[in-house]
C-alpha atoms as a PDB file:
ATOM      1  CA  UNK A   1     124.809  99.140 106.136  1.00  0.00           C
ATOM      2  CA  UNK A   2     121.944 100.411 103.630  1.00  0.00           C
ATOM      3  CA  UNK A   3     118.521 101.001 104.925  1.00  0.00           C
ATOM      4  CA  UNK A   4     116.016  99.280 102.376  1.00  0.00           C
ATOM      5  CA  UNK A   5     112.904 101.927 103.011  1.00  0.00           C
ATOM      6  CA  UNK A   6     109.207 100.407 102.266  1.00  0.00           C
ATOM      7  CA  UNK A   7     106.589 102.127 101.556  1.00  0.00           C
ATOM      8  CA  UNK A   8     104.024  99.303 103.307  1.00  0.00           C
ATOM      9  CA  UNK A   9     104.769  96.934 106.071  1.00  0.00           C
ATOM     10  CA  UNK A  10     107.386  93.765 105.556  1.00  0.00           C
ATOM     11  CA  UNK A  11     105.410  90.662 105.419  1.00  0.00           C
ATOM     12  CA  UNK A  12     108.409  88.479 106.224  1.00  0.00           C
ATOM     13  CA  UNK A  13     109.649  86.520 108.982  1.00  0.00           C
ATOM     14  CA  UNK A  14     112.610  86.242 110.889  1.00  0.00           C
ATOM     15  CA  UNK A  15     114.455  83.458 108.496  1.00  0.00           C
ATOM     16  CA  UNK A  16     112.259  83.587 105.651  1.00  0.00           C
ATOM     17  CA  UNK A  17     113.101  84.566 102.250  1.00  0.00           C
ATOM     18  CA  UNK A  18     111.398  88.215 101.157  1.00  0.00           C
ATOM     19  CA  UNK A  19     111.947  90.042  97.713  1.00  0.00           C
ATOM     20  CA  UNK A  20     111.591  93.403  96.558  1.00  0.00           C
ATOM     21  CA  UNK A  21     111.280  95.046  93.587  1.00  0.00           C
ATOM     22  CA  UNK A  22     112.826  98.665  93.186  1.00  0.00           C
ATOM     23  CA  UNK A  23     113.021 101.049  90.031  1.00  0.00           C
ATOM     24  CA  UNK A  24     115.523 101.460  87.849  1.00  0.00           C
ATOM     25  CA  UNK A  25     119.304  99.818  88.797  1.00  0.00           C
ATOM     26  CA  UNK A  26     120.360 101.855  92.075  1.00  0.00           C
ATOM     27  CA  UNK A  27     119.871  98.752  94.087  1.00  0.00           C
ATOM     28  CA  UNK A  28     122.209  96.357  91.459  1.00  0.00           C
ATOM     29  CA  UNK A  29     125.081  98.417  93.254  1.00  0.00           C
ATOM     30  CA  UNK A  30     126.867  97.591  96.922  1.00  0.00           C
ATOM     31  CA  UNK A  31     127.249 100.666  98.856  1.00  0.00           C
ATOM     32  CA  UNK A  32     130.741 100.576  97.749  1.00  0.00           C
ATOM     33  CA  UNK A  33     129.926 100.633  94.232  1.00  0.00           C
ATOM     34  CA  UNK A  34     130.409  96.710  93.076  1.00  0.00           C
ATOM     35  CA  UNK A  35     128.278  96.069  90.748  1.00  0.00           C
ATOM     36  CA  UNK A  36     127.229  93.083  92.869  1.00  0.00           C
ATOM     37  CA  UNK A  37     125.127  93.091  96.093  1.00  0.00           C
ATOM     38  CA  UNK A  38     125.377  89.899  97.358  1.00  0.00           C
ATOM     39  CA  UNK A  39     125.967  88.908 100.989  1.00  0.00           C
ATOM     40  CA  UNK A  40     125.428  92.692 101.704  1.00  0.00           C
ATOM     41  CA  UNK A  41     123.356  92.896 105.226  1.00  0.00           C
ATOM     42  CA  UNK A  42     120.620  95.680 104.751  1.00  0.00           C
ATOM     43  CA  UNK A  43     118.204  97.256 107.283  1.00  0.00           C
ATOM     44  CA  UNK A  44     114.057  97.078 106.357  1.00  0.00           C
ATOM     45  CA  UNK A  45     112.248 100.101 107.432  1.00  0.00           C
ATOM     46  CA  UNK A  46     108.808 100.675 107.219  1.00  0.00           C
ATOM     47  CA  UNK A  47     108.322 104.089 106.627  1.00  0.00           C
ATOM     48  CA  UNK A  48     104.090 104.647 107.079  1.00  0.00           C
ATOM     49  CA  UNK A  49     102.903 107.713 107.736  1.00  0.00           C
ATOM     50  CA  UNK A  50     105.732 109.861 107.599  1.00  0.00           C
ATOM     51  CA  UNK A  51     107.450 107.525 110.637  1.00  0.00           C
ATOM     52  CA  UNK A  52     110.120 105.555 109.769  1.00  0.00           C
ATOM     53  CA  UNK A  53     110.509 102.358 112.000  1.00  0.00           C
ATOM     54  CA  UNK A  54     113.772  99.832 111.540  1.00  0.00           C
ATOM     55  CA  UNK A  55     112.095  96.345 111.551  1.00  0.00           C
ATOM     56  CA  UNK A  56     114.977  94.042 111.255  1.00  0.00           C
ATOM     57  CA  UNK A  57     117.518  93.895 108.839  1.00  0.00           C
ATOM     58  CA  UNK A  58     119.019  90.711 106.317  1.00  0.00           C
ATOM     59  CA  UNK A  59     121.045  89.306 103.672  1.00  0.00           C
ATOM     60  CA  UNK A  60     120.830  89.873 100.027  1.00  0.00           C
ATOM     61  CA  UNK A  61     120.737  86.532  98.683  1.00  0.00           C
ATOM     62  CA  UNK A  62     120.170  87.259  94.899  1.00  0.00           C
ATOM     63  CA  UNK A  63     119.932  90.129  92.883  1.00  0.00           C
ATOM     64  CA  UNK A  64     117.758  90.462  88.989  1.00  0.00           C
ATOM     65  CA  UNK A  65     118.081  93.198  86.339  1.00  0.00           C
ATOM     66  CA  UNK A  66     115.380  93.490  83.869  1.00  0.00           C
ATOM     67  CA  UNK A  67     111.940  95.260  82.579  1.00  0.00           C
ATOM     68  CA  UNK A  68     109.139  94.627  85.153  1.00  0.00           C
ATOM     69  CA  UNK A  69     107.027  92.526  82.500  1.00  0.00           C
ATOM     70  CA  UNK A  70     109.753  90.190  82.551  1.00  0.00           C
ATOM     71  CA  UNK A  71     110.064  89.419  86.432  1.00  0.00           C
ATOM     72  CA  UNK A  72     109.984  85.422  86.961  1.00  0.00           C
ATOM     73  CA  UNK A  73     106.881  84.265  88.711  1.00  0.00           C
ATOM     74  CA  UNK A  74     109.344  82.870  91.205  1.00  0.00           C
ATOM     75  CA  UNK A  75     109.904  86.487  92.618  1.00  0.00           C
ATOM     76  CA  UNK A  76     106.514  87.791  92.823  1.00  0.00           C
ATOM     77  CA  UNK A  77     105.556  84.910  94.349  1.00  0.00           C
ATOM     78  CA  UNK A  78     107.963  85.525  97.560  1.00  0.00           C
ATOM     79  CA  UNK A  79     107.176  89.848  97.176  1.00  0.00           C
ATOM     80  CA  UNK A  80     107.588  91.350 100.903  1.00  0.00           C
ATOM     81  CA  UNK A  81     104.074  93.222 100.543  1.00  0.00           C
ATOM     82  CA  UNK A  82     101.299  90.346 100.638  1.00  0.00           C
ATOM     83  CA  UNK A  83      98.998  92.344  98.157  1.00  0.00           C
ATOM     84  CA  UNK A  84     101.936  92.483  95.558  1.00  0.00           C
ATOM     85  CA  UNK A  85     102.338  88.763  95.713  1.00  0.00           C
ATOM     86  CA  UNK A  86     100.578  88.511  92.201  1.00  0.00           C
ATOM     87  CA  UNK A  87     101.427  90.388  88.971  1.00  0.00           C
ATOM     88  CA  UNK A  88      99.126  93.222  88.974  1.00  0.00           C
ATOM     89  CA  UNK A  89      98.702  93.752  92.957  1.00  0.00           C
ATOM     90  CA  UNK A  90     102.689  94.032  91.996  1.00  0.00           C
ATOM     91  CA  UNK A  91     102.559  96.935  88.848  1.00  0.00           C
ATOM     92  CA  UNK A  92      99.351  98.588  91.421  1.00  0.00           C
ATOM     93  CA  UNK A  93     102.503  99.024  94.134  1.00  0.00           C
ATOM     94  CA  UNK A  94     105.161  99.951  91.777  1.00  0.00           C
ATOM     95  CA  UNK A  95     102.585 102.405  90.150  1.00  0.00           C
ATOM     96  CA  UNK A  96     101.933 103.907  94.336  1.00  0.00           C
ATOM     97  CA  UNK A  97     105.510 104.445  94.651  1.00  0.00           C
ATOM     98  CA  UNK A  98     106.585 105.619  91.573  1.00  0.00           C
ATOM     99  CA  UNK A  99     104.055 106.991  89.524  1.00  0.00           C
ATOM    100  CA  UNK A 100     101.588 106.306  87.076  1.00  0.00           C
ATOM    101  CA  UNK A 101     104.425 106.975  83.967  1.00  0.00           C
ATOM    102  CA  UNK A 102     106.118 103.483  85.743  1.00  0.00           C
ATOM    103  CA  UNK A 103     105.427 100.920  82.970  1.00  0.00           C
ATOM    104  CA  UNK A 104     105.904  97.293  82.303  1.00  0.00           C
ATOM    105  CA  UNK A 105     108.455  98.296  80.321  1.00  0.00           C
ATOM    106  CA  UNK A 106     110.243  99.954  83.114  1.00  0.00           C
ATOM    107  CA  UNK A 107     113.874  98.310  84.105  1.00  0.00           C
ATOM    108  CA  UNK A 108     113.970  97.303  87.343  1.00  0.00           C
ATOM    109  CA  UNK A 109     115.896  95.757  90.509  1.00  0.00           C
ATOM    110  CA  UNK A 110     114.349  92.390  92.315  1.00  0.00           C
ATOM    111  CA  UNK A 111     116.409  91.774  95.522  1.00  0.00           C
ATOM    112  CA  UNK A 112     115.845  88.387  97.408  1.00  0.00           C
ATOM    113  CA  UNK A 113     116.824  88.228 100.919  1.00  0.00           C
ATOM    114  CA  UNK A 114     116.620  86.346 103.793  1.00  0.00           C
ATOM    115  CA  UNK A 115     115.416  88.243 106.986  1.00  0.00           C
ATOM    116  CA  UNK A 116     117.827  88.342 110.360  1.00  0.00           C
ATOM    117  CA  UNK A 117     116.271  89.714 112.261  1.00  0.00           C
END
């Protein structure tokens, strides 16, 4: 099982539906290499302060491909990090993670899933 690491705490219930967004196309990939991630159980980790705590873990329900100016509102809407749950609290996080050369114009991975655990 693949540990999804976050950089911020998961702001998502037990049941409820959480998405994140994650540079570039790693994520687009099972662990065994399918190009499709569906169904695949993860494990969310908050990793604060250099301490990385397992949180719960859940299902990848749907996976997106495409530049980060293009993300449906749908997604940012349900974003795991309450303070990304609008377009630019969104770019500010990707920006935190990734650097300040991440763009709108950057491709990106959205993965919806619905928490376990």
């Amino acid at each position: 099982m693949r540990t999804l690491h976050n950089l911020h705490t998961v702001d998502v219930g037990p049941g409820e539906i959480g998405v994140t967004a994650r540079n570039g196309t790693k994520w687009s990939n099972s662990e065994d290499g399918e190009r499709n991630s569906i169904h695949e159980e993860i494990v969310l980790c908050e990793c604060l302060n250099n301490e990385h705590k397992v949180v719960g873990s859940a299902i990848i329900e749907q996976v997106w491909l495409g530049q980060f100016q293009d993300i449906p509102a749908k997604f940012i809407e349900q974003e795991h990090e309450l303070s990304s749950r609008y377009y630019t609290g969104l770019l500010s996080s990707m920006r935190r993670a990734y650097g300040e050369d991440f763009s709108e114009n950057s491709p990106i991975t959205i993965l919806a899933y619905r928490r376990i655990t």
